[in-house]
Protein backbone atom coordinates (compact mmCIF):
# COMPACT_ATOMS: atom_id res chain seq x y z
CA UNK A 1 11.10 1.41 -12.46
CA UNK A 2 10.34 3.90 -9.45
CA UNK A 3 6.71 3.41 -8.22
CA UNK A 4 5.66 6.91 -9.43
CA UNK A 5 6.85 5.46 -13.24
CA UNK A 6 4.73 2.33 -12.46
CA UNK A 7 1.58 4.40 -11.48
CA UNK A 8 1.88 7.11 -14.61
CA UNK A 9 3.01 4.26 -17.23
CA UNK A 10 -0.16 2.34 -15.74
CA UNK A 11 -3.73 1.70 -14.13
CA UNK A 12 -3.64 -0.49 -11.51
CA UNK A 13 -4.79 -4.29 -12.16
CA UNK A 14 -5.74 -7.28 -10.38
CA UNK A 15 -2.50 -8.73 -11.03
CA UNK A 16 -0.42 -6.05 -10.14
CA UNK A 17 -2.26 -5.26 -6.75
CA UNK A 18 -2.10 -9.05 -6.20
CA UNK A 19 1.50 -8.93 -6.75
CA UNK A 20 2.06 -5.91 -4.80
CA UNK A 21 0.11 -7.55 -1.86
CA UNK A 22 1.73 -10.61 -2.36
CA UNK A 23 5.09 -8.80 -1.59
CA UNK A 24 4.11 -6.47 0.67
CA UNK A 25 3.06 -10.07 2.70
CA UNK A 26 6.76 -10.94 2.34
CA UNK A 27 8.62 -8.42 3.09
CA UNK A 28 6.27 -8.05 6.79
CA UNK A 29 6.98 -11.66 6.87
CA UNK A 30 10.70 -11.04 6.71
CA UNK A 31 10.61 -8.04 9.18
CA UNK A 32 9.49 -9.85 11.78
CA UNK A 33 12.35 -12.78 11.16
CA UNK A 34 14.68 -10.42 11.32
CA UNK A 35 13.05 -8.71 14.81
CA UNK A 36 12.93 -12.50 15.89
CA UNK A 37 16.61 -12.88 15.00
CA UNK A 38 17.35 -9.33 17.16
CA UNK A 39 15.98 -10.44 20.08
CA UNK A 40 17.67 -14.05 20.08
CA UNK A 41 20.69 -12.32 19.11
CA UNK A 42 19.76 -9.74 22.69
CA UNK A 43 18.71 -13.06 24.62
CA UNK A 44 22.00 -14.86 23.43
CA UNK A 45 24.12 -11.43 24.45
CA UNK A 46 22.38 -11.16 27.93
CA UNK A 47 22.89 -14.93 29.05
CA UNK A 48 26.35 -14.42 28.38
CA UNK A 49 29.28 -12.01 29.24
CA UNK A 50 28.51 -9.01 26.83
CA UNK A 51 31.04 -6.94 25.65
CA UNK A 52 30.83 -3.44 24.74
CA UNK A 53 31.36 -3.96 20.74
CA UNK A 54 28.95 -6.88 20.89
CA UNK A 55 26.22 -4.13 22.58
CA UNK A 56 26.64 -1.69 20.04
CA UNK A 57 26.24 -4.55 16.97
CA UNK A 58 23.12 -5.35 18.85
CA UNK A 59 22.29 -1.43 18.92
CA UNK A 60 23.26 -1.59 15.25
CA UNK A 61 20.92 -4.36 13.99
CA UNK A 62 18.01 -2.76 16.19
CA UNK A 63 18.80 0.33 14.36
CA UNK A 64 18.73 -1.23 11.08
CA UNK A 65 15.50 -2.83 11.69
CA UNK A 66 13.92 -0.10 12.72
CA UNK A 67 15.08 1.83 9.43
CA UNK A 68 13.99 -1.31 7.28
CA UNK A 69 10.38 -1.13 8.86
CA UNK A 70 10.07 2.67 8.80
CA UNK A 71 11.06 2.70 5.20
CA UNK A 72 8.88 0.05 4.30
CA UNK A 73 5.91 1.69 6.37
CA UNK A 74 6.48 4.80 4.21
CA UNK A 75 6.73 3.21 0.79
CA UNK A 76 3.78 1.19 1.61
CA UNK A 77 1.72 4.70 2.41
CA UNK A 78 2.65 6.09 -0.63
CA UNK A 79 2.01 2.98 -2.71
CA UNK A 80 -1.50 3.33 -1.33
CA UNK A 81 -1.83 6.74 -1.74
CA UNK A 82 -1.27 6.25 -5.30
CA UNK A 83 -3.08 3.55 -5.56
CA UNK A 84 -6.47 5.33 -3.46
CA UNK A 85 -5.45 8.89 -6.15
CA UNK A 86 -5.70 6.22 -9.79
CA UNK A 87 -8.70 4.65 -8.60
CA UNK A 88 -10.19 8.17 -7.87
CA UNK A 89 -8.94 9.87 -11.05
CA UNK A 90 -10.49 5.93 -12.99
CA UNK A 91 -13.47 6.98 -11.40
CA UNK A 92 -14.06 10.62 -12.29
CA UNK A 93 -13.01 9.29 -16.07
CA UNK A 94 -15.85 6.77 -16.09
CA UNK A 95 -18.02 9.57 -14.69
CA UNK A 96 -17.14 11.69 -17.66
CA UNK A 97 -17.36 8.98 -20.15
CA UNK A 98 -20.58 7.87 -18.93
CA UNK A 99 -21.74 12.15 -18.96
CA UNK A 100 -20.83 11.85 -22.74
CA UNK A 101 -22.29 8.83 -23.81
CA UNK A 102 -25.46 9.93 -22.08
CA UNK A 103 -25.66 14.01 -22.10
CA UNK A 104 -28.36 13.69 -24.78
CA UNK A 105 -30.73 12.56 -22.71
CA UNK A 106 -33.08 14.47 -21.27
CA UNK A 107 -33.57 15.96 -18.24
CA UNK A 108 -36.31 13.98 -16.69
CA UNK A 109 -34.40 10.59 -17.83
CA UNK A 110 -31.49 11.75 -16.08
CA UNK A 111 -33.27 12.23 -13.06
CA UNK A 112 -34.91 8.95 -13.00
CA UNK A 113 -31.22 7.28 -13.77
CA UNK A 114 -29.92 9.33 -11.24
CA UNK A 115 -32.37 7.92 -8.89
CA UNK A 116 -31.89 4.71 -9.47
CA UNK A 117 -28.30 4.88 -9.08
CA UNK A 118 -29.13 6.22 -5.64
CA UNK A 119 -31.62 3.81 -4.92
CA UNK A 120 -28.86 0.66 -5.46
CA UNK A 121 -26.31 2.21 -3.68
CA UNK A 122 -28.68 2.40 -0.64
CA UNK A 123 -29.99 -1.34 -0.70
């Protein structure tokens, strides 16, 4: 499932966004084992004779890494993006539902609703 499925095919839930987090934890986690294993692999090359195919495999992992944690730096943006957009478009639906359920009141009770609203999101 591609993450724009997941984010039309759902809202986003605890569970999910703990899930998501959890992963997102992981796969930084394994990024920087594999940056750890680059530079013992660059350590290991410049302590001993280096040849020139053993440079460009080191070139090559570095390269690799860096496409692993640009990748994963984009998905991640998007991911949030999406995430940031549902939560928007959850709140605008609220806003409407709530409009509906109370559009008959009247004016002056609006205001004074409207004004307490205000008056919590302040303290």
């Amino acid at each position: 499932m591609g993450v724009n499925s997941y984010v039309e095919t759902s809202s986003p839930t605890f569970k999910s966004s703990r899930s998501w987090k959890s992963m997102e934890m992981e796969i930084q986690s394994l990024l920087e084992k594999l940056l750890d294993i680059n530079d013992s692999m660059s350590q290991c090359a410049a302590s001993a004779a280096s040849t020139t195919s053993l440079t460009q495999k080191l070139a090559r992992h570095r390269d690799i890494l860096h496409e692993f944690t640009q990748e994963f730096r984009r998905i991640n943006g998007n991911i949030n993006s999406m995430k940031e957009h549902t939560e928007l478009l959850s709140s605008v639906r609220d806003d409407i539902s709530e409009y509906k359920a109370f559009g008959s009141m009247s004016s002056r009770m609006q205001l004074l609703r409207e004004g307490a609203v205000i008056h919590e999101s302040i303290t």
